[in-house]
C-alpha atoms as a PDB file:
ATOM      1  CA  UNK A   1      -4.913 -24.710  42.940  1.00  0.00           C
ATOM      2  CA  UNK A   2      -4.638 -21.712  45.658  1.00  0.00           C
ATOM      3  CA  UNK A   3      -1.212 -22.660  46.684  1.00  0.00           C
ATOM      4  CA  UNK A   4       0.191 -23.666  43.240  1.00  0.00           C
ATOM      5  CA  UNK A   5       2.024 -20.199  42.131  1.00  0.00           C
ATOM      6  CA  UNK A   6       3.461 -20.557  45.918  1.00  0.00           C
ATOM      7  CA  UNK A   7       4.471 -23.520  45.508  1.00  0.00           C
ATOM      8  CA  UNK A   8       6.604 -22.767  42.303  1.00  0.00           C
ATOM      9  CA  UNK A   9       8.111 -19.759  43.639  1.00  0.00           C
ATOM     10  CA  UNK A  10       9.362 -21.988  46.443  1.00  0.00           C
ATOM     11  CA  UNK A  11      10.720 -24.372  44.406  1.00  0.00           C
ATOM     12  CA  UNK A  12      12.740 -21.326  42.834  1.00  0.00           C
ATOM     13  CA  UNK A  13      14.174 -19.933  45.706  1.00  0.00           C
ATOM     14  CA  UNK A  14      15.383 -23.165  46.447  1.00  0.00           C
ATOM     15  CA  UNK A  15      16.946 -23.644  43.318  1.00  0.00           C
ATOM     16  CA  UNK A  16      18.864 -20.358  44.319  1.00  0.00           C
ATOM     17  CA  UNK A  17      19.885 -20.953  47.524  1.00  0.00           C
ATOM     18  CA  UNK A  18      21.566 -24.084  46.024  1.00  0.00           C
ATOM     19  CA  UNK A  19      23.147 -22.309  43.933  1.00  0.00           C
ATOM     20  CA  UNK A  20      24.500 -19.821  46.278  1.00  0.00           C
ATOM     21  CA  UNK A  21      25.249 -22.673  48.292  1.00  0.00           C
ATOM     22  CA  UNK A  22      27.741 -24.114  45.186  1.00  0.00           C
ATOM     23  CA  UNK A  23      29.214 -20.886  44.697  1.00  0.00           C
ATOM     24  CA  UNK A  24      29.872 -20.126  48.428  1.00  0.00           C
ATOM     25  CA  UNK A  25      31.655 -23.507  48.423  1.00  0.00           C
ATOM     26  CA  UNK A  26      33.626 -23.562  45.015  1.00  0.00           C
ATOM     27  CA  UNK A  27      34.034 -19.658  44.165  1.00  0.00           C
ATOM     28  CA  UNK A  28      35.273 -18.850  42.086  1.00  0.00           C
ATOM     29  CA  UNK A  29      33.018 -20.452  39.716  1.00  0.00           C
ATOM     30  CA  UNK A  30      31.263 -20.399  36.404  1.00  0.00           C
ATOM     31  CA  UNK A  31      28.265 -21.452  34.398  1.00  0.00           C
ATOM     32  CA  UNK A  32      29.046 -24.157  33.331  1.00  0.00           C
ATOM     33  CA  UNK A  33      30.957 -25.822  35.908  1.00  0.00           C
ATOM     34  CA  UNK A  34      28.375 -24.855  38.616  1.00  0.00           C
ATOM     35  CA  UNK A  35      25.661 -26.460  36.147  1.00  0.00           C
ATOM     36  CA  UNK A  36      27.855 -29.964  36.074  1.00  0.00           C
ATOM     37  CA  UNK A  37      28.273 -29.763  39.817  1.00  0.00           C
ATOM     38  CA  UNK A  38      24.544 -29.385  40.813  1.00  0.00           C
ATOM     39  CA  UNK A  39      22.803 -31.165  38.188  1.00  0.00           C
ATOM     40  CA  UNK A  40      20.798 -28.343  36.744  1.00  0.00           C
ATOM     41  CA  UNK A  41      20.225 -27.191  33.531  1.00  0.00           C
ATOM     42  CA  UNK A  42      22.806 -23.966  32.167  1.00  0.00           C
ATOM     43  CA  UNK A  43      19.944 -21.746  31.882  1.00  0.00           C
ATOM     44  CA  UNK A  44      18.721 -22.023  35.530  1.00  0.00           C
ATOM     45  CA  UNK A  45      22.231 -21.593  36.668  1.00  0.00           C
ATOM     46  CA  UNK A  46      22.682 -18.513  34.633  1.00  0.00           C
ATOM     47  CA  UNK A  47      19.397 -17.410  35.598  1.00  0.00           C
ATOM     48  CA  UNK A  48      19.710 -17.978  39.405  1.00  0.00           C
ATOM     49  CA  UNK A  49      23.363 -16.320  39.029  1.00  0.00           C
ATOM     50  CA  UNK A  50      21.363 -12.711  37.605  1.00  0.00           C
ATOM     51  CA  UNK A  51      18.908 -13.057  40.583  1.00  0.00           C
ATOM     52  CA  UNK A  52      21.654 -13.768  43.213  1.00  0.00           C
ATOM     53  CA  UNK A  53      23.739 -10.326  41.633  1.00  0.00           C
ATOM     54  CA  UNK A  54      20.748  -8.272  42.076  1.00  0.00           C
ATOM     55  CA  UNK A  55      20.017  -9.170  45.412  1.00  0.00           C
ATOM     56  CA  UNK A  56      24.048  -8.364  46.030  1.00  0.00           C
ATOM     57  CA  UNK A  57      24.699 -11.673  47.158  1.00  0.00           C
ATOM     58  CA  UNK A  58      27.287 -13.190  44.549  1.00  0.00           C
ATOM     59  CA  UNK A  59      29.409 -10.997  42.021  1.00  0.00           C
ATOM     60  CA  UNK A  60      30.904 -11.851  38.778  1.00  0.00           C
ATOM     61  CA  UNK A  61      34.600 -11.862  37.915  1.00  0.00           C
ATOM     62  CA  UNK A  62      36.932 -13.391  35.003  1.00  0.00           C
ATOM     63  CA  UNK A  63      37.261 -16.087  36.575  1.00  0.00           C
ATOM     64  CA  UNK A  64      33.806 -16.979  37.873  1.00  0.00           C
ATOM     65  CA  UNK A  65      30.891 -16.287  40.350  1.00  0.00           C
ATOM     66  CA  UNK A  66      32.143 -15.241  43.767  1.00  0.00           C
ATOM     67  CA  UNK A  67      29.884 -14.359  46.713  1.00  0.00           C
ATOM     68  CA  UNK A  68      29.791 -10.849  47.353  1.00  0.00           C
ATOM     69  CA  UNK A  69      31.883  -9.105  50.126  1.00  0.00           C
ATOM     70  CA  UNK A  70      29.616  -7.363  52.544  1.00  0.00           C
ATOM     71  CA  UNK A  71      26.767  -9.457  51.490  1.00  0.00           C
ATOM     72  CA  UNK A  72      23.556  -9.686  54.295  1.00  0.00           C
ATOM     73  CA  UNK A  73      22.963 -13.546  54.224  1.00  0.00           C
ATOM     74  CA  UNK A  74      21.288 -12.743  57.575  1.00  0.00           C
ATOM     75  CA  UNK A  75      18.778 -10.672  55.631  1.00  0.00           C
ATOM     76  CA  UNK A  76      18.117 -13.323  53.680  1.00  0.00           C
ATOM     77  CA  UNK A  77      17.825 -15.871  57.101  1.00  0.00           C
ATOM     78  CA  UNK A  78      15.683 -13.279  58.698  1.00  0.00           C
ATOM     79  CA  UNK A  79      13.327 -12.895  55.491  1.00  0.00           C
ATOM     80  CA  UNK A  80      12.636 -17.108  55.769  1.00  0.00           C
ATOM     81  CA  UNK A  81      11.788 -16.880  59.658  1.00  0.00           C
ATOM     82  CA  UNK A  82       9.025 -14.162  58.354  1.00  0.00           C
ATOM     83  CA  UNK A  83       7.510 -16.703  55.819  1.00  0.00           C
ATOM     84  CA  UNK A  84       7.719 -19.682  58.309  1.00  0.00           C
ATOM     85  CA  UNK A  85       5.623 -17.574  60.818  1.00  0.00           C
ATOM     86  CA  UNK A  86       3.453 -17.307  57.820  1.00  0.00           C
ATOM     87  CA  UNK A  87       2.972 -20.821  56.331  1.00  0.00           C
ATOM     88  CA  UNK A  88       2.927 -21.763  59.909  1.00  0.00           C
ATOM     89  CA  UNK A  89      -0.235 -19.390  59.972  1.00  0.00           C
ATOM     90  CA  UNK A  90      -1.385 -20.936  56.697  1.00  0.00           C
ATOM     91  CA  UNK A  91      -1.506 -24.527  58.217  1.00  0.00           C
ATOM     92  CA  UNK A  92      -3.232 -23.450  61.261  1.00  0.00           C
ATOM     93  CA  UNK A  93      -5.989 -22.276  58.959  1.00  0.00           C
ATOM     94  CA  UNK A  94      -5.854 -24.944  56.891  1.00  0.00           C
ATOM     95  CA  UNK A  95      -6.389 -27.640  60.118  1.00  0.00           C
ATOM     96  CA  UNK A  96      -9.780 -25.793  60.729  1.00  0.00           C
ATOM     97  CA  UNK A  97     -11.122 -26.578  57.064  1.00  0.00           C
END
């Protein structure tokens, strides 16, 4: 399937944005409790955590994750009105087929 490596990816981001979502709402937080509170597995939390630090949107401390101070959530708002233009673009093409 063409759209099936899109489709995961999606469903990844998501998972993030959840999870930024969780710590925005209950920072400071940790694994574990974050994991309990969303119903997802440890290692997606943990793994979601490390992509969320990289993009400097949360940062660890002792006492749990913590969004970042400074961090460009517009960035990230302005990044998904670029890829709704595109799968916007994607259905039109797809109506013609």
């Amino acid at each position: 399937m063409v759209l099936k490596k899109a489709k995961r990816e999606f469903e990844i981001v998501l998972r993030h944005i959840r999870v930024m979502k969780a710590v925005m709402k209950h920072q400071p937080i940790g694994i574990f409790k974050l994991s309990e509170l969303i119903g997802m597995p440890k290692h997606k939390v943990r793994y979601s955590l490390r992509v969320l630090e990289q993009s400097g949107i949360i940062e660890p401390t002792q006492h749990g994750a913590v969004i970042k101070e400074g961090a460009n959530l517009e960035e990230l708002k302005k990044n998904f009105e670029e890829i709704k233009k595109i799968v916007k673009a994607i259905e039109e093409e797809l109506k013609e087929i």
